[in-house]
Every structure is written in structure tokens, then in C-alpha cells.
N, C-alpha and C. Protein backbone atom coordinates (compact mmCIF):
# COMPACT_ATOMS: atom_id res chain seq x y z
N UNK A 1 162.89 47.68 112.81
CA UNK A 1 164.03 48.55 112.61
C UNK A 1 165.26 47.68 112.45
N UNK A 2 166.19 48.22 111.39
CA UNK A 2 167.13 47.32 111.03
C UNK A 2 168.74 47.72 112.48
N UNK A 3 169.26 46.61 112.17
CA UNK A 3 170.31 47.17 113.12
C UNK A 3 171.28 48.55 112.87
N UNK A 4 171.69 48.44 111.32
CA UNK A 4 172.40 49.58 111.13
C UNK A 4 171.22 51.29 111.20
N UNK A 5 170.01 50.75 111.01
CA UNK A 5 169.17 51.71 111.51
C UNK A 5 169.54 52.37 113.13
N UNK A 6 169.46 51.71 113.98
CA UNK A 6 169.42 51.90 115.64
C UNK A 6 170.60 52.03 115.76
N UNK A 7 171.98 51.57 115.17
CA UNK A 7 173.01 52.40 115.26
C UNK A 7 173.30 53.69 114.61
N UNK A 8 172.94 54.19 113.74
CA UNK A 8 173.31 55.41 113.57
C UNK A 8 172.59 56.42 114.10
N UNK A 9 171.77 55.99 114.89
CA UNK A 9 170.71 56.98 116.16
C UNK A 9 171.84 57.25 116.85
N UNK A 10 172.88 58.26 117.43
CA UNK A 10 173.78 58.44 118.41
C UNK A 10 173.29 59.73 118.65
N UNK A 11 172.69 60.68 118.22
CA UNK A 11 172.35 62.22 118.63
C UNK A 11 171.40 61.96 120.15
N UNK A 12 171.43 62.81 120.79
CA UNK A 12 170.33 62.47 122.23
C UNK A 12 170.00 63.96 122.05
N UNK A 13 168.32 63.91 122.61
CA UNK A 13 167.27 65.32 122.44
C UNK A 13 167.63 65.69 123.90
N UNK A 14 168.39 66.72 124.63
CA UNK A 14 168.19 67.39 126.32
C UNK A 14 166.52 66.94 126.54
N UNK A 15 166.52 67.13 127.62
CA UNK A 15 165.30 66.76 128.39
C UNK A 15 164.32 68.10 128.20
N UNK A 16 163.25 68.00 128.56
CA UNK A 16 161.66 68.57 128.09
C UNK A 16 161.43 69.14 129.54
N UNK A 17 160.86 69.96 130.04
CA UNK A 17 160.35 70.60 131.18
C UNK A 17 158.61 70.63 130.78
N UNK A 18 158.02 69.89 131.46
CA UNK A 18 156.67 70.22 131.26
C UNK A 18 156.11 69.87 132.68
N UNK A 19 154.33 70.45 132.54
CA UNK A 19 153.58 70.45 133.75
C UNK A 19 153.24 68.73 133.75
N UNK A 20 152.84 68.72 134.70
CA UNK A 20 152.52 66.99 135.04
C UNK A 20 151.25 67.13 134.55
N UNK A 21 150.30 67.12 133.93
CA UNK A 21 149.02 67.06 133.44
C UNK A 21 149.51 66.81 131.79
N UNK A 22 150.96 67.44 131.37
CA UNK A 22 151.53 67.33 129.98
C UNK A 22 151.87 66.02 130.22
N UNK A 23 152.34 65.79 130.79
CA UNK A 23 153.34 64.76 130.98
C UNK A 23 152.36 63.51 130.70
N UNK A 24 151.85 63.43 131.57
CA UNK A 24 150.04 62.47 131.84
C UNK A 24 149.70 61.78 130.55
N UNK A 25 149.31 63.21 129.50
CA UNK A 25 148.74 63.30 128.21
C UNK A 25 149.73 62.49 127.58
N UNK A 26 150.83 62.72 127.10
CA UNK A 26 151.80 62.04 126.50
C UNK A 26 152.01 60.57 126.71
N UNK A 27 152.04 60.36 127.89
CA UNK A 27 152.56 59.03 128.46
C UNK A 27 151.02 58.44 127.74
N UNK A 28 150.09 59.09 128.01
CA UNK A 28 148.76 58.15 127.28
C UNK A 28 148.34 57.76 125.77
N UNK A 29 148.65 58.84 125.50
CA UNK A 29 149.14 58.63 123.89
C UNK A 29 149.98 58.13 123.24
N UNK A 30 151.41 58.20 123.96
CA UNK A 30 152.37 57.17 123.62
C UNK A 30 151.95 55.73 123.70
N UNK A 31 151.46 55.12 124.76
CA UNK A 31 150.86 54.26 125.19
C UNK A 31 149.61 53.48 124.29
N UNK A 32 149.42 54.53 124.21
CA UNK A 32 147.85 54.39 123.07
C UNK A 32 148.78 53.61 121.86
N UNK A 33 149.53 54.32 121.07
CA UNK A 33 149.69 53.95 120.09
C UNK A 33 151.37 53.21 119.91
N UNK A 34 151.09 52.89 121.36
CA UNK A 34 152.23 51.70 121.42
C UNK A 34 154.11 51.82 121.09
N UNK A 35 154.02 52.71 121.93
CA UNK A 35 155.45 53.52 121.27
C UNK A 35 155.91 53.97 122.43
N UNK A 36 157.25 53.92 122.32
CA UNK A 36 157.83 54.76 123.76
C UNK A 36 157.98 56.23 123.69
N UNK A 37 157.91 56.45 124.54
CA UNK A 37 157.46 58.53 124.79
C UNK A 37 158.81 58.82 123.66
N UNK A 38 159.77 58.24 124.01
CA UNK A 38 160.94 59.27 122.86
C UNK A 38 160.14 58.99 121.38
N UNK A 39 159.84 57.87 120.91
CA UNK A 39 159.85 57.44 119.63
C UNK A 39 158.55 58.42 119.42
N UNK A 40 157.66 58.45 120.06
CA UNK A 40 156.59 59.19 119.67
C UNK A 40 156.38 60.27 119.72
N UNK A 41 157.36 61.04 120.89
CA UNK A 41 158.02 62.47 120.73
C UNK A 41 158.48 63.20 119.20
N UNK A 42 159.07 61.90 118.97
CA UNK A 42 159.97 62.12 117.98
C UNK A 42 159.16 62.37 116.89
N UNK A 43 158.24 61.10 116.51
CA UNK A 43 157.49 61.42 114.99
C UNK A 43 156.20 62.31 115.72
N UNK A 44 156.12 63.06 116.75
CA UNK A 44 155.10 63.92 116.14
C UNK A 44 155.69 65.43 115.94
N UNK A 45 157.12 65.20 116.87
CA UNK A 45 158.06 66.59 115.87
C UNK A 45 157.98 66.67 114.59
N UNK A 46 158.51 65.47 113.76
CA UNK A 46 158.34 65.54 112.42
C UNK A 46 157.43 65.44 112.16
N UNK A 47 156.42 65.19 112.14
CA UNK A 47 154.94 65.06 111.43
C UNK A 47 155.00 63.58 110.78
N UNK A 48 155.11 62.56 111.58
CA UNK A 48 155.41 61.36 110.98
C UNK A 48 153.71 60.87 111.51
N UNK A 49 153.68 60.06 110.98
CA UNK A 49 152.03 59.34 110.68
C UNK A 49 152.27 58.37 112.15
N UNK A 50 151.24 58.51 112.92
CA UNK A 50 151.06 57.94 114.38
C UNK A 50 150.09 57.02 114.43
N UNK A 51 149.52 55.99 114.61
CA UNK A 51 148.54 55.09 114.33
C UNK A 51 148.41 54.51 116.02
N UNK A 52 147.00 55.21 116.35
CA UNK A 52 146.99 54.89 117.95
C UNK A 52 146.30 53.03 117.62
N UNK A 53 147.32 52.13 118.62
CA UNK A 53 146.63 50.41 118.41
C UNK A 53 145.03 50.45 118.78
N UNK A 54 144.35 49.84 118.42
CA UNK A 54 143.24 49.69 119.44
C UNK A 54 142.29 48.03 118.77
N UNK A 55 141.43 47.66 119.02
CA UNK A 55 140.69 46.47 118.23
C UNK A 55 139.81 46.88 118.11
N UNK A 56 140.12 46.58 116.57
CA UNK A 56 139.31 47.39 115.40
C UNK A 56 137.96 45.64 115.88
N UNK A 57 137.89 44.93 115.92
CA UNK A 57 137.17 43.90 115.83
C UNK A 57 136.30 44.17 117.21
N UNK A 58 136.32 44.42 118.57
CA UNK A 58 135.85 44.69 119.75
C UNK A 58 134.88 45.83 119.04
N UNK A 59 135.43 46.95 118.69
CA UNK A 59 134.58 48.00 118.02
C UNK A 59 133.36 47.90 117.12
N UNK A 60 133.85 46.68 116.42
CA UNK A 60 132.57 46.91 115.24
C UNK A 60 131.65 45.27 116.48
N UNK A 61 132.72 44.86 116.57
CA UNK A 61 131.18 44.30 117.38
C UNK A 61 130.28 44.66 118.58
N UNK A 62 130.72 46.02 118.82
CA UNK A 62 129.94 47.01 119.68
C UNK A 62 129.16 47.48 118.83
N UNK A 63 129.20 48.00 117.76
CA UNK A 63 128.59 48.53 116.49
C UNK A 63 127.83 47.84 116.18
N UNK A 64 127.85 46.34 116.17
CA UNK A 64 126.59 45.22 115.55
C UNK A 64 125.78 45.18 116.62
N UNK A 65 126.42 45.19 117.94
CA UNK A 65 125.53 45.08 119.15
C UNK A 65 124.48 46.13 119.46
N UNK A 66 124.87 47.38 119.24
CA UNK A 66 124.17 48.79 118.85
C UNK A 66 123.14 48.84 117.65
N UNK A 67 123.42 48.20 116.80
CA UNK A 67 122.47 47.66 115.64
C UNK A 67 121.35 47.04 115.88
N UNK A 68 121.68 46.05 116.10
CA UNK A 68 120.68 44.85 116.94
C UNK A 68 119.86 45.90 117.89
N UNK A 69 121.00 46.24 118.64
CA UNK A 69 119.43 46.99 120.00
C UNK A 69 118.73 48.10 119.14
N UNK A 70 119.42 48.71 118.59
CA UNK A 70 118.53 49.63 117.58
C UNK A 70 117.30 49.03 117.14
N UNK A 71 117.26 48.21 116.69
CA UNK A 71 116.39 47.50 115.46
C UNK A 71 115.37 46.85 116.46
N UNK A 72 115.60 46.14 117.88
CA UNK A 72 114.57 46.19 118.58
C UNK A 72 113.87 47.04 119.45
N UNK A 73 114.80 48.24 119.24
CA UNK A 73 113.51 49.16 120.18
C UNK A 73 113.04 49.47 119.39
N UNK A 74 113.20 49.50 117.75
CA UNK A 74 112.03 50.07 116.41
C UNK A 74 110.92 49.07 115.93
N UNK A 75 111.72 47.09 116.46
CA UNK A 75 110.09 46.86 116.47
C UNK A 75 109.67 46.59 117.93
N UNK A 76 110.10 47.23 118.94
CA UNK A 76 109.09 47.32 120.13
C UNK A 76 107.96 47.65 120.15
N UNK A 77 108.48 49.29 119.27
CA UNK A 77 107.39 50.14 119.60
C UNK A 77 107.70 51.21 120.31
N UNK A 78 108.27 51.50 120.89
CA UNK A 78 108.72 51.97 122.14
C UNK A 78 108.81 51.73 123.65
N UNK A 79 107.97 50.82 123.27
CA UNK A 79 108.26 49.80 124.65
C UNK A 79 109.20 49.92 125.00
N UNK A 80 109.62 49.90 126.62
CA UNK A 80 110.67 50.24 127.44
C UNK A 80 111.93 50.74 126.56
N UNK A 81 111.42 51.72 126.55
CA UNK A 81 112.54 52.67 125.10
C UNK A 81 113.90 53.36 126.11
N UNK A 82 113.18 53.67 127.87
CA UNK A 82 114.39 54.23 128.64
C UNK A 82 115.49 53.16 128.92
N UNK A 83 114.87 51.94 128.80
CA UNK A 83 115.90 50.41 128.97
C UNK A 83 117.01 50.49 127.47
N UNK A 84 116.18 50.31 126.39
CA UNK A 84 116.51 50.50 125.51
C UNK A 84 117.67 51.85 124.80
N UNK A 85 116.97 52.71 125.82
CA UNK A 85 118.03 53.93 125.18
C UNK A 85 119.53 53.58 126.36
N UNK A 86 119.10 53.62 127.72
CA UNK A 86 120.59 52.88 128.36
C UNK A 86 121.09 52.00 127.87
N UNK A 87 120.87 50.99 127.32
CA UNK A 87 121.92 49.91 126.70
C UNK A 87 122.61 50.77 125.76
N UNK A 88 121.87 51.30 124.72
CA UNK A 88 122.57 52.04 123.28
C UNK A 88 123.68 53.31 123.85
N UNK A 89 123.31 53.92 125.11
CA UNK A 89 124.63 54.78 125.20
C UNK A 89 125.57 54.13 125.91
N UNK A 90 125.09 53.05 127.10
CA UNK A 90 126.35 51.68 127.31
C UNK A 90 127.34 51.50 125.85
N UNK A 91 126.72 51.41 124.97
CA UNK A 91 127.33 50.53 124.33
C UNK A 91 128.48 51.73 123.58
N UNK A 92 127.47 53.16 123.16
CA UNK A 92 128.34 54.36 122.62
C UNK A 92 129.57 54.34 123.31
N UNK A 93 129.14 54.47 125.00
CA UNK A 93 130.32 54.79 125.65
C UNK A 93 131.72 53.77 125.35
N UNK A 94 131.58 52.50 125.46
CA UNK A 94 132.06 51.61 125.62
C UNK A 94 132.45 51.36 124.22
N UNK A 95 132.45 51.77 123.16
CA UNK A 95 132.62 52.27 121.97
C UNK A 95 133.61 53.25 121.63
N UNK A 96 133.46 54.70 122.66
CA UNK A 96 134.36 55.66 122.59
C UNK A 96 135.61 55.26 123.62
N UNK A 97 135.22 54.87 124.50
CA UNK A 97 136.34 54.01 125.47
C UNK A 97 137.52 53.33 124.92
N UNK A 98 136.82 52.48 123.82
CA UNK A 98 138.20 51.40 123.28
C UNK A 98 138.67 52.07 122.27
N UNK A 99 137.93 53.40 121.89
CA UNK A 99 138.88 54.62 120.47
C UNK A 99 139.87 55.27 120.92
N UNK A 100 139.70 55.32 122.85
CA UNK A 100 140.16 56.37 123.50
C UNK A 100 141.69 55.72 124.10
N UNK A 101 141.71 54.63 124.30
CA UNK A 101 142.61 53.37 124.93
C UNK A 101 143.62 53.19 123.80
């Protein structure tokens, strides 16, 4: 943001009344996508494009890791397929975890 940008911000929004479970949500999402609660207040009033951070690289190498175990419980056999199926939702979870962060 340029300077004459952040100076001509002088308007202030009154304060928000919400339940603490709102509040919670926000602060996590702001957070998520790396922004302070006003700024992200702000563009999802307007409908401004929000891009939650996360590593995109951690992800897909959960994804290759999920691959791999895939591909050996198919040439196991099924051999210890309940070992096999816990690692693969370890890994789902831990997958949806860093989408969720």
C-alpha cells in the first residue's frame, strides 16, 4: 500500500456487536488469510477477493505421501490394509488441517 493510499483512509467504521463464537470465527479467518480483522472486515463487505495463506508445497507433499501409501496397499494385496487405511486418513486429515490454518 502506497503512502498517499493509507492517508486518505481517515473515515473510521463504529464498532460491531457480535456473540463471542462470531468473534472467534473472524479472528480465524482473518488470521488465516493474514490480514487484520479491520482489513478483512472490510474486503469481505465489498466482495473483494480474500486469499486464505497456507503452503501450497506441505500440501501436495501430503498428496505424494498419500500416493505412495496408496500404491502400496494396491501392491500389498491387502495386507495390513487397517495399517494402511490409518496412515491414508492421517495423512487426509493432516491435509484438511493445513487448508483449514
Amino acid at each position: 500500500m502506497s503512502k498517499s493510499e493509507s492517508r486518505n483512509r481517515t473515515a473510521l467504521l463504529p464498532s460491531i456487536r457480535c456473540f463471542p463464537e462470531d468473534k472467534e470465527a473472524v479472528m480465524k479467518k482473518a488470521d488465516a488469510a493474514g490480514l487484520s480483522i479491520g482489513s478483512f472486515m472490510l474486503r469481505s463487505a465489498l466482495g473483494r477477493r480474500i486469499e486464505a495463506k497456507c503452503d501450497t508445497e506441505l500440501i501436495m507433499e501430503l498428496r505424494r505421501l498419500g500416493g505412495l501409501q496408496k500404491h502400496l496397499f494396491k501392491e500389498g494385496g491387502g495386507v495390513m490394509s487397517k495399517e494402511y487405511s490409518d496412515v491414508l486418513m492421517a495423512i487426509q486429515k493432516a491435509i484438511l488441517k493445513v487448508g483449514m490454518e
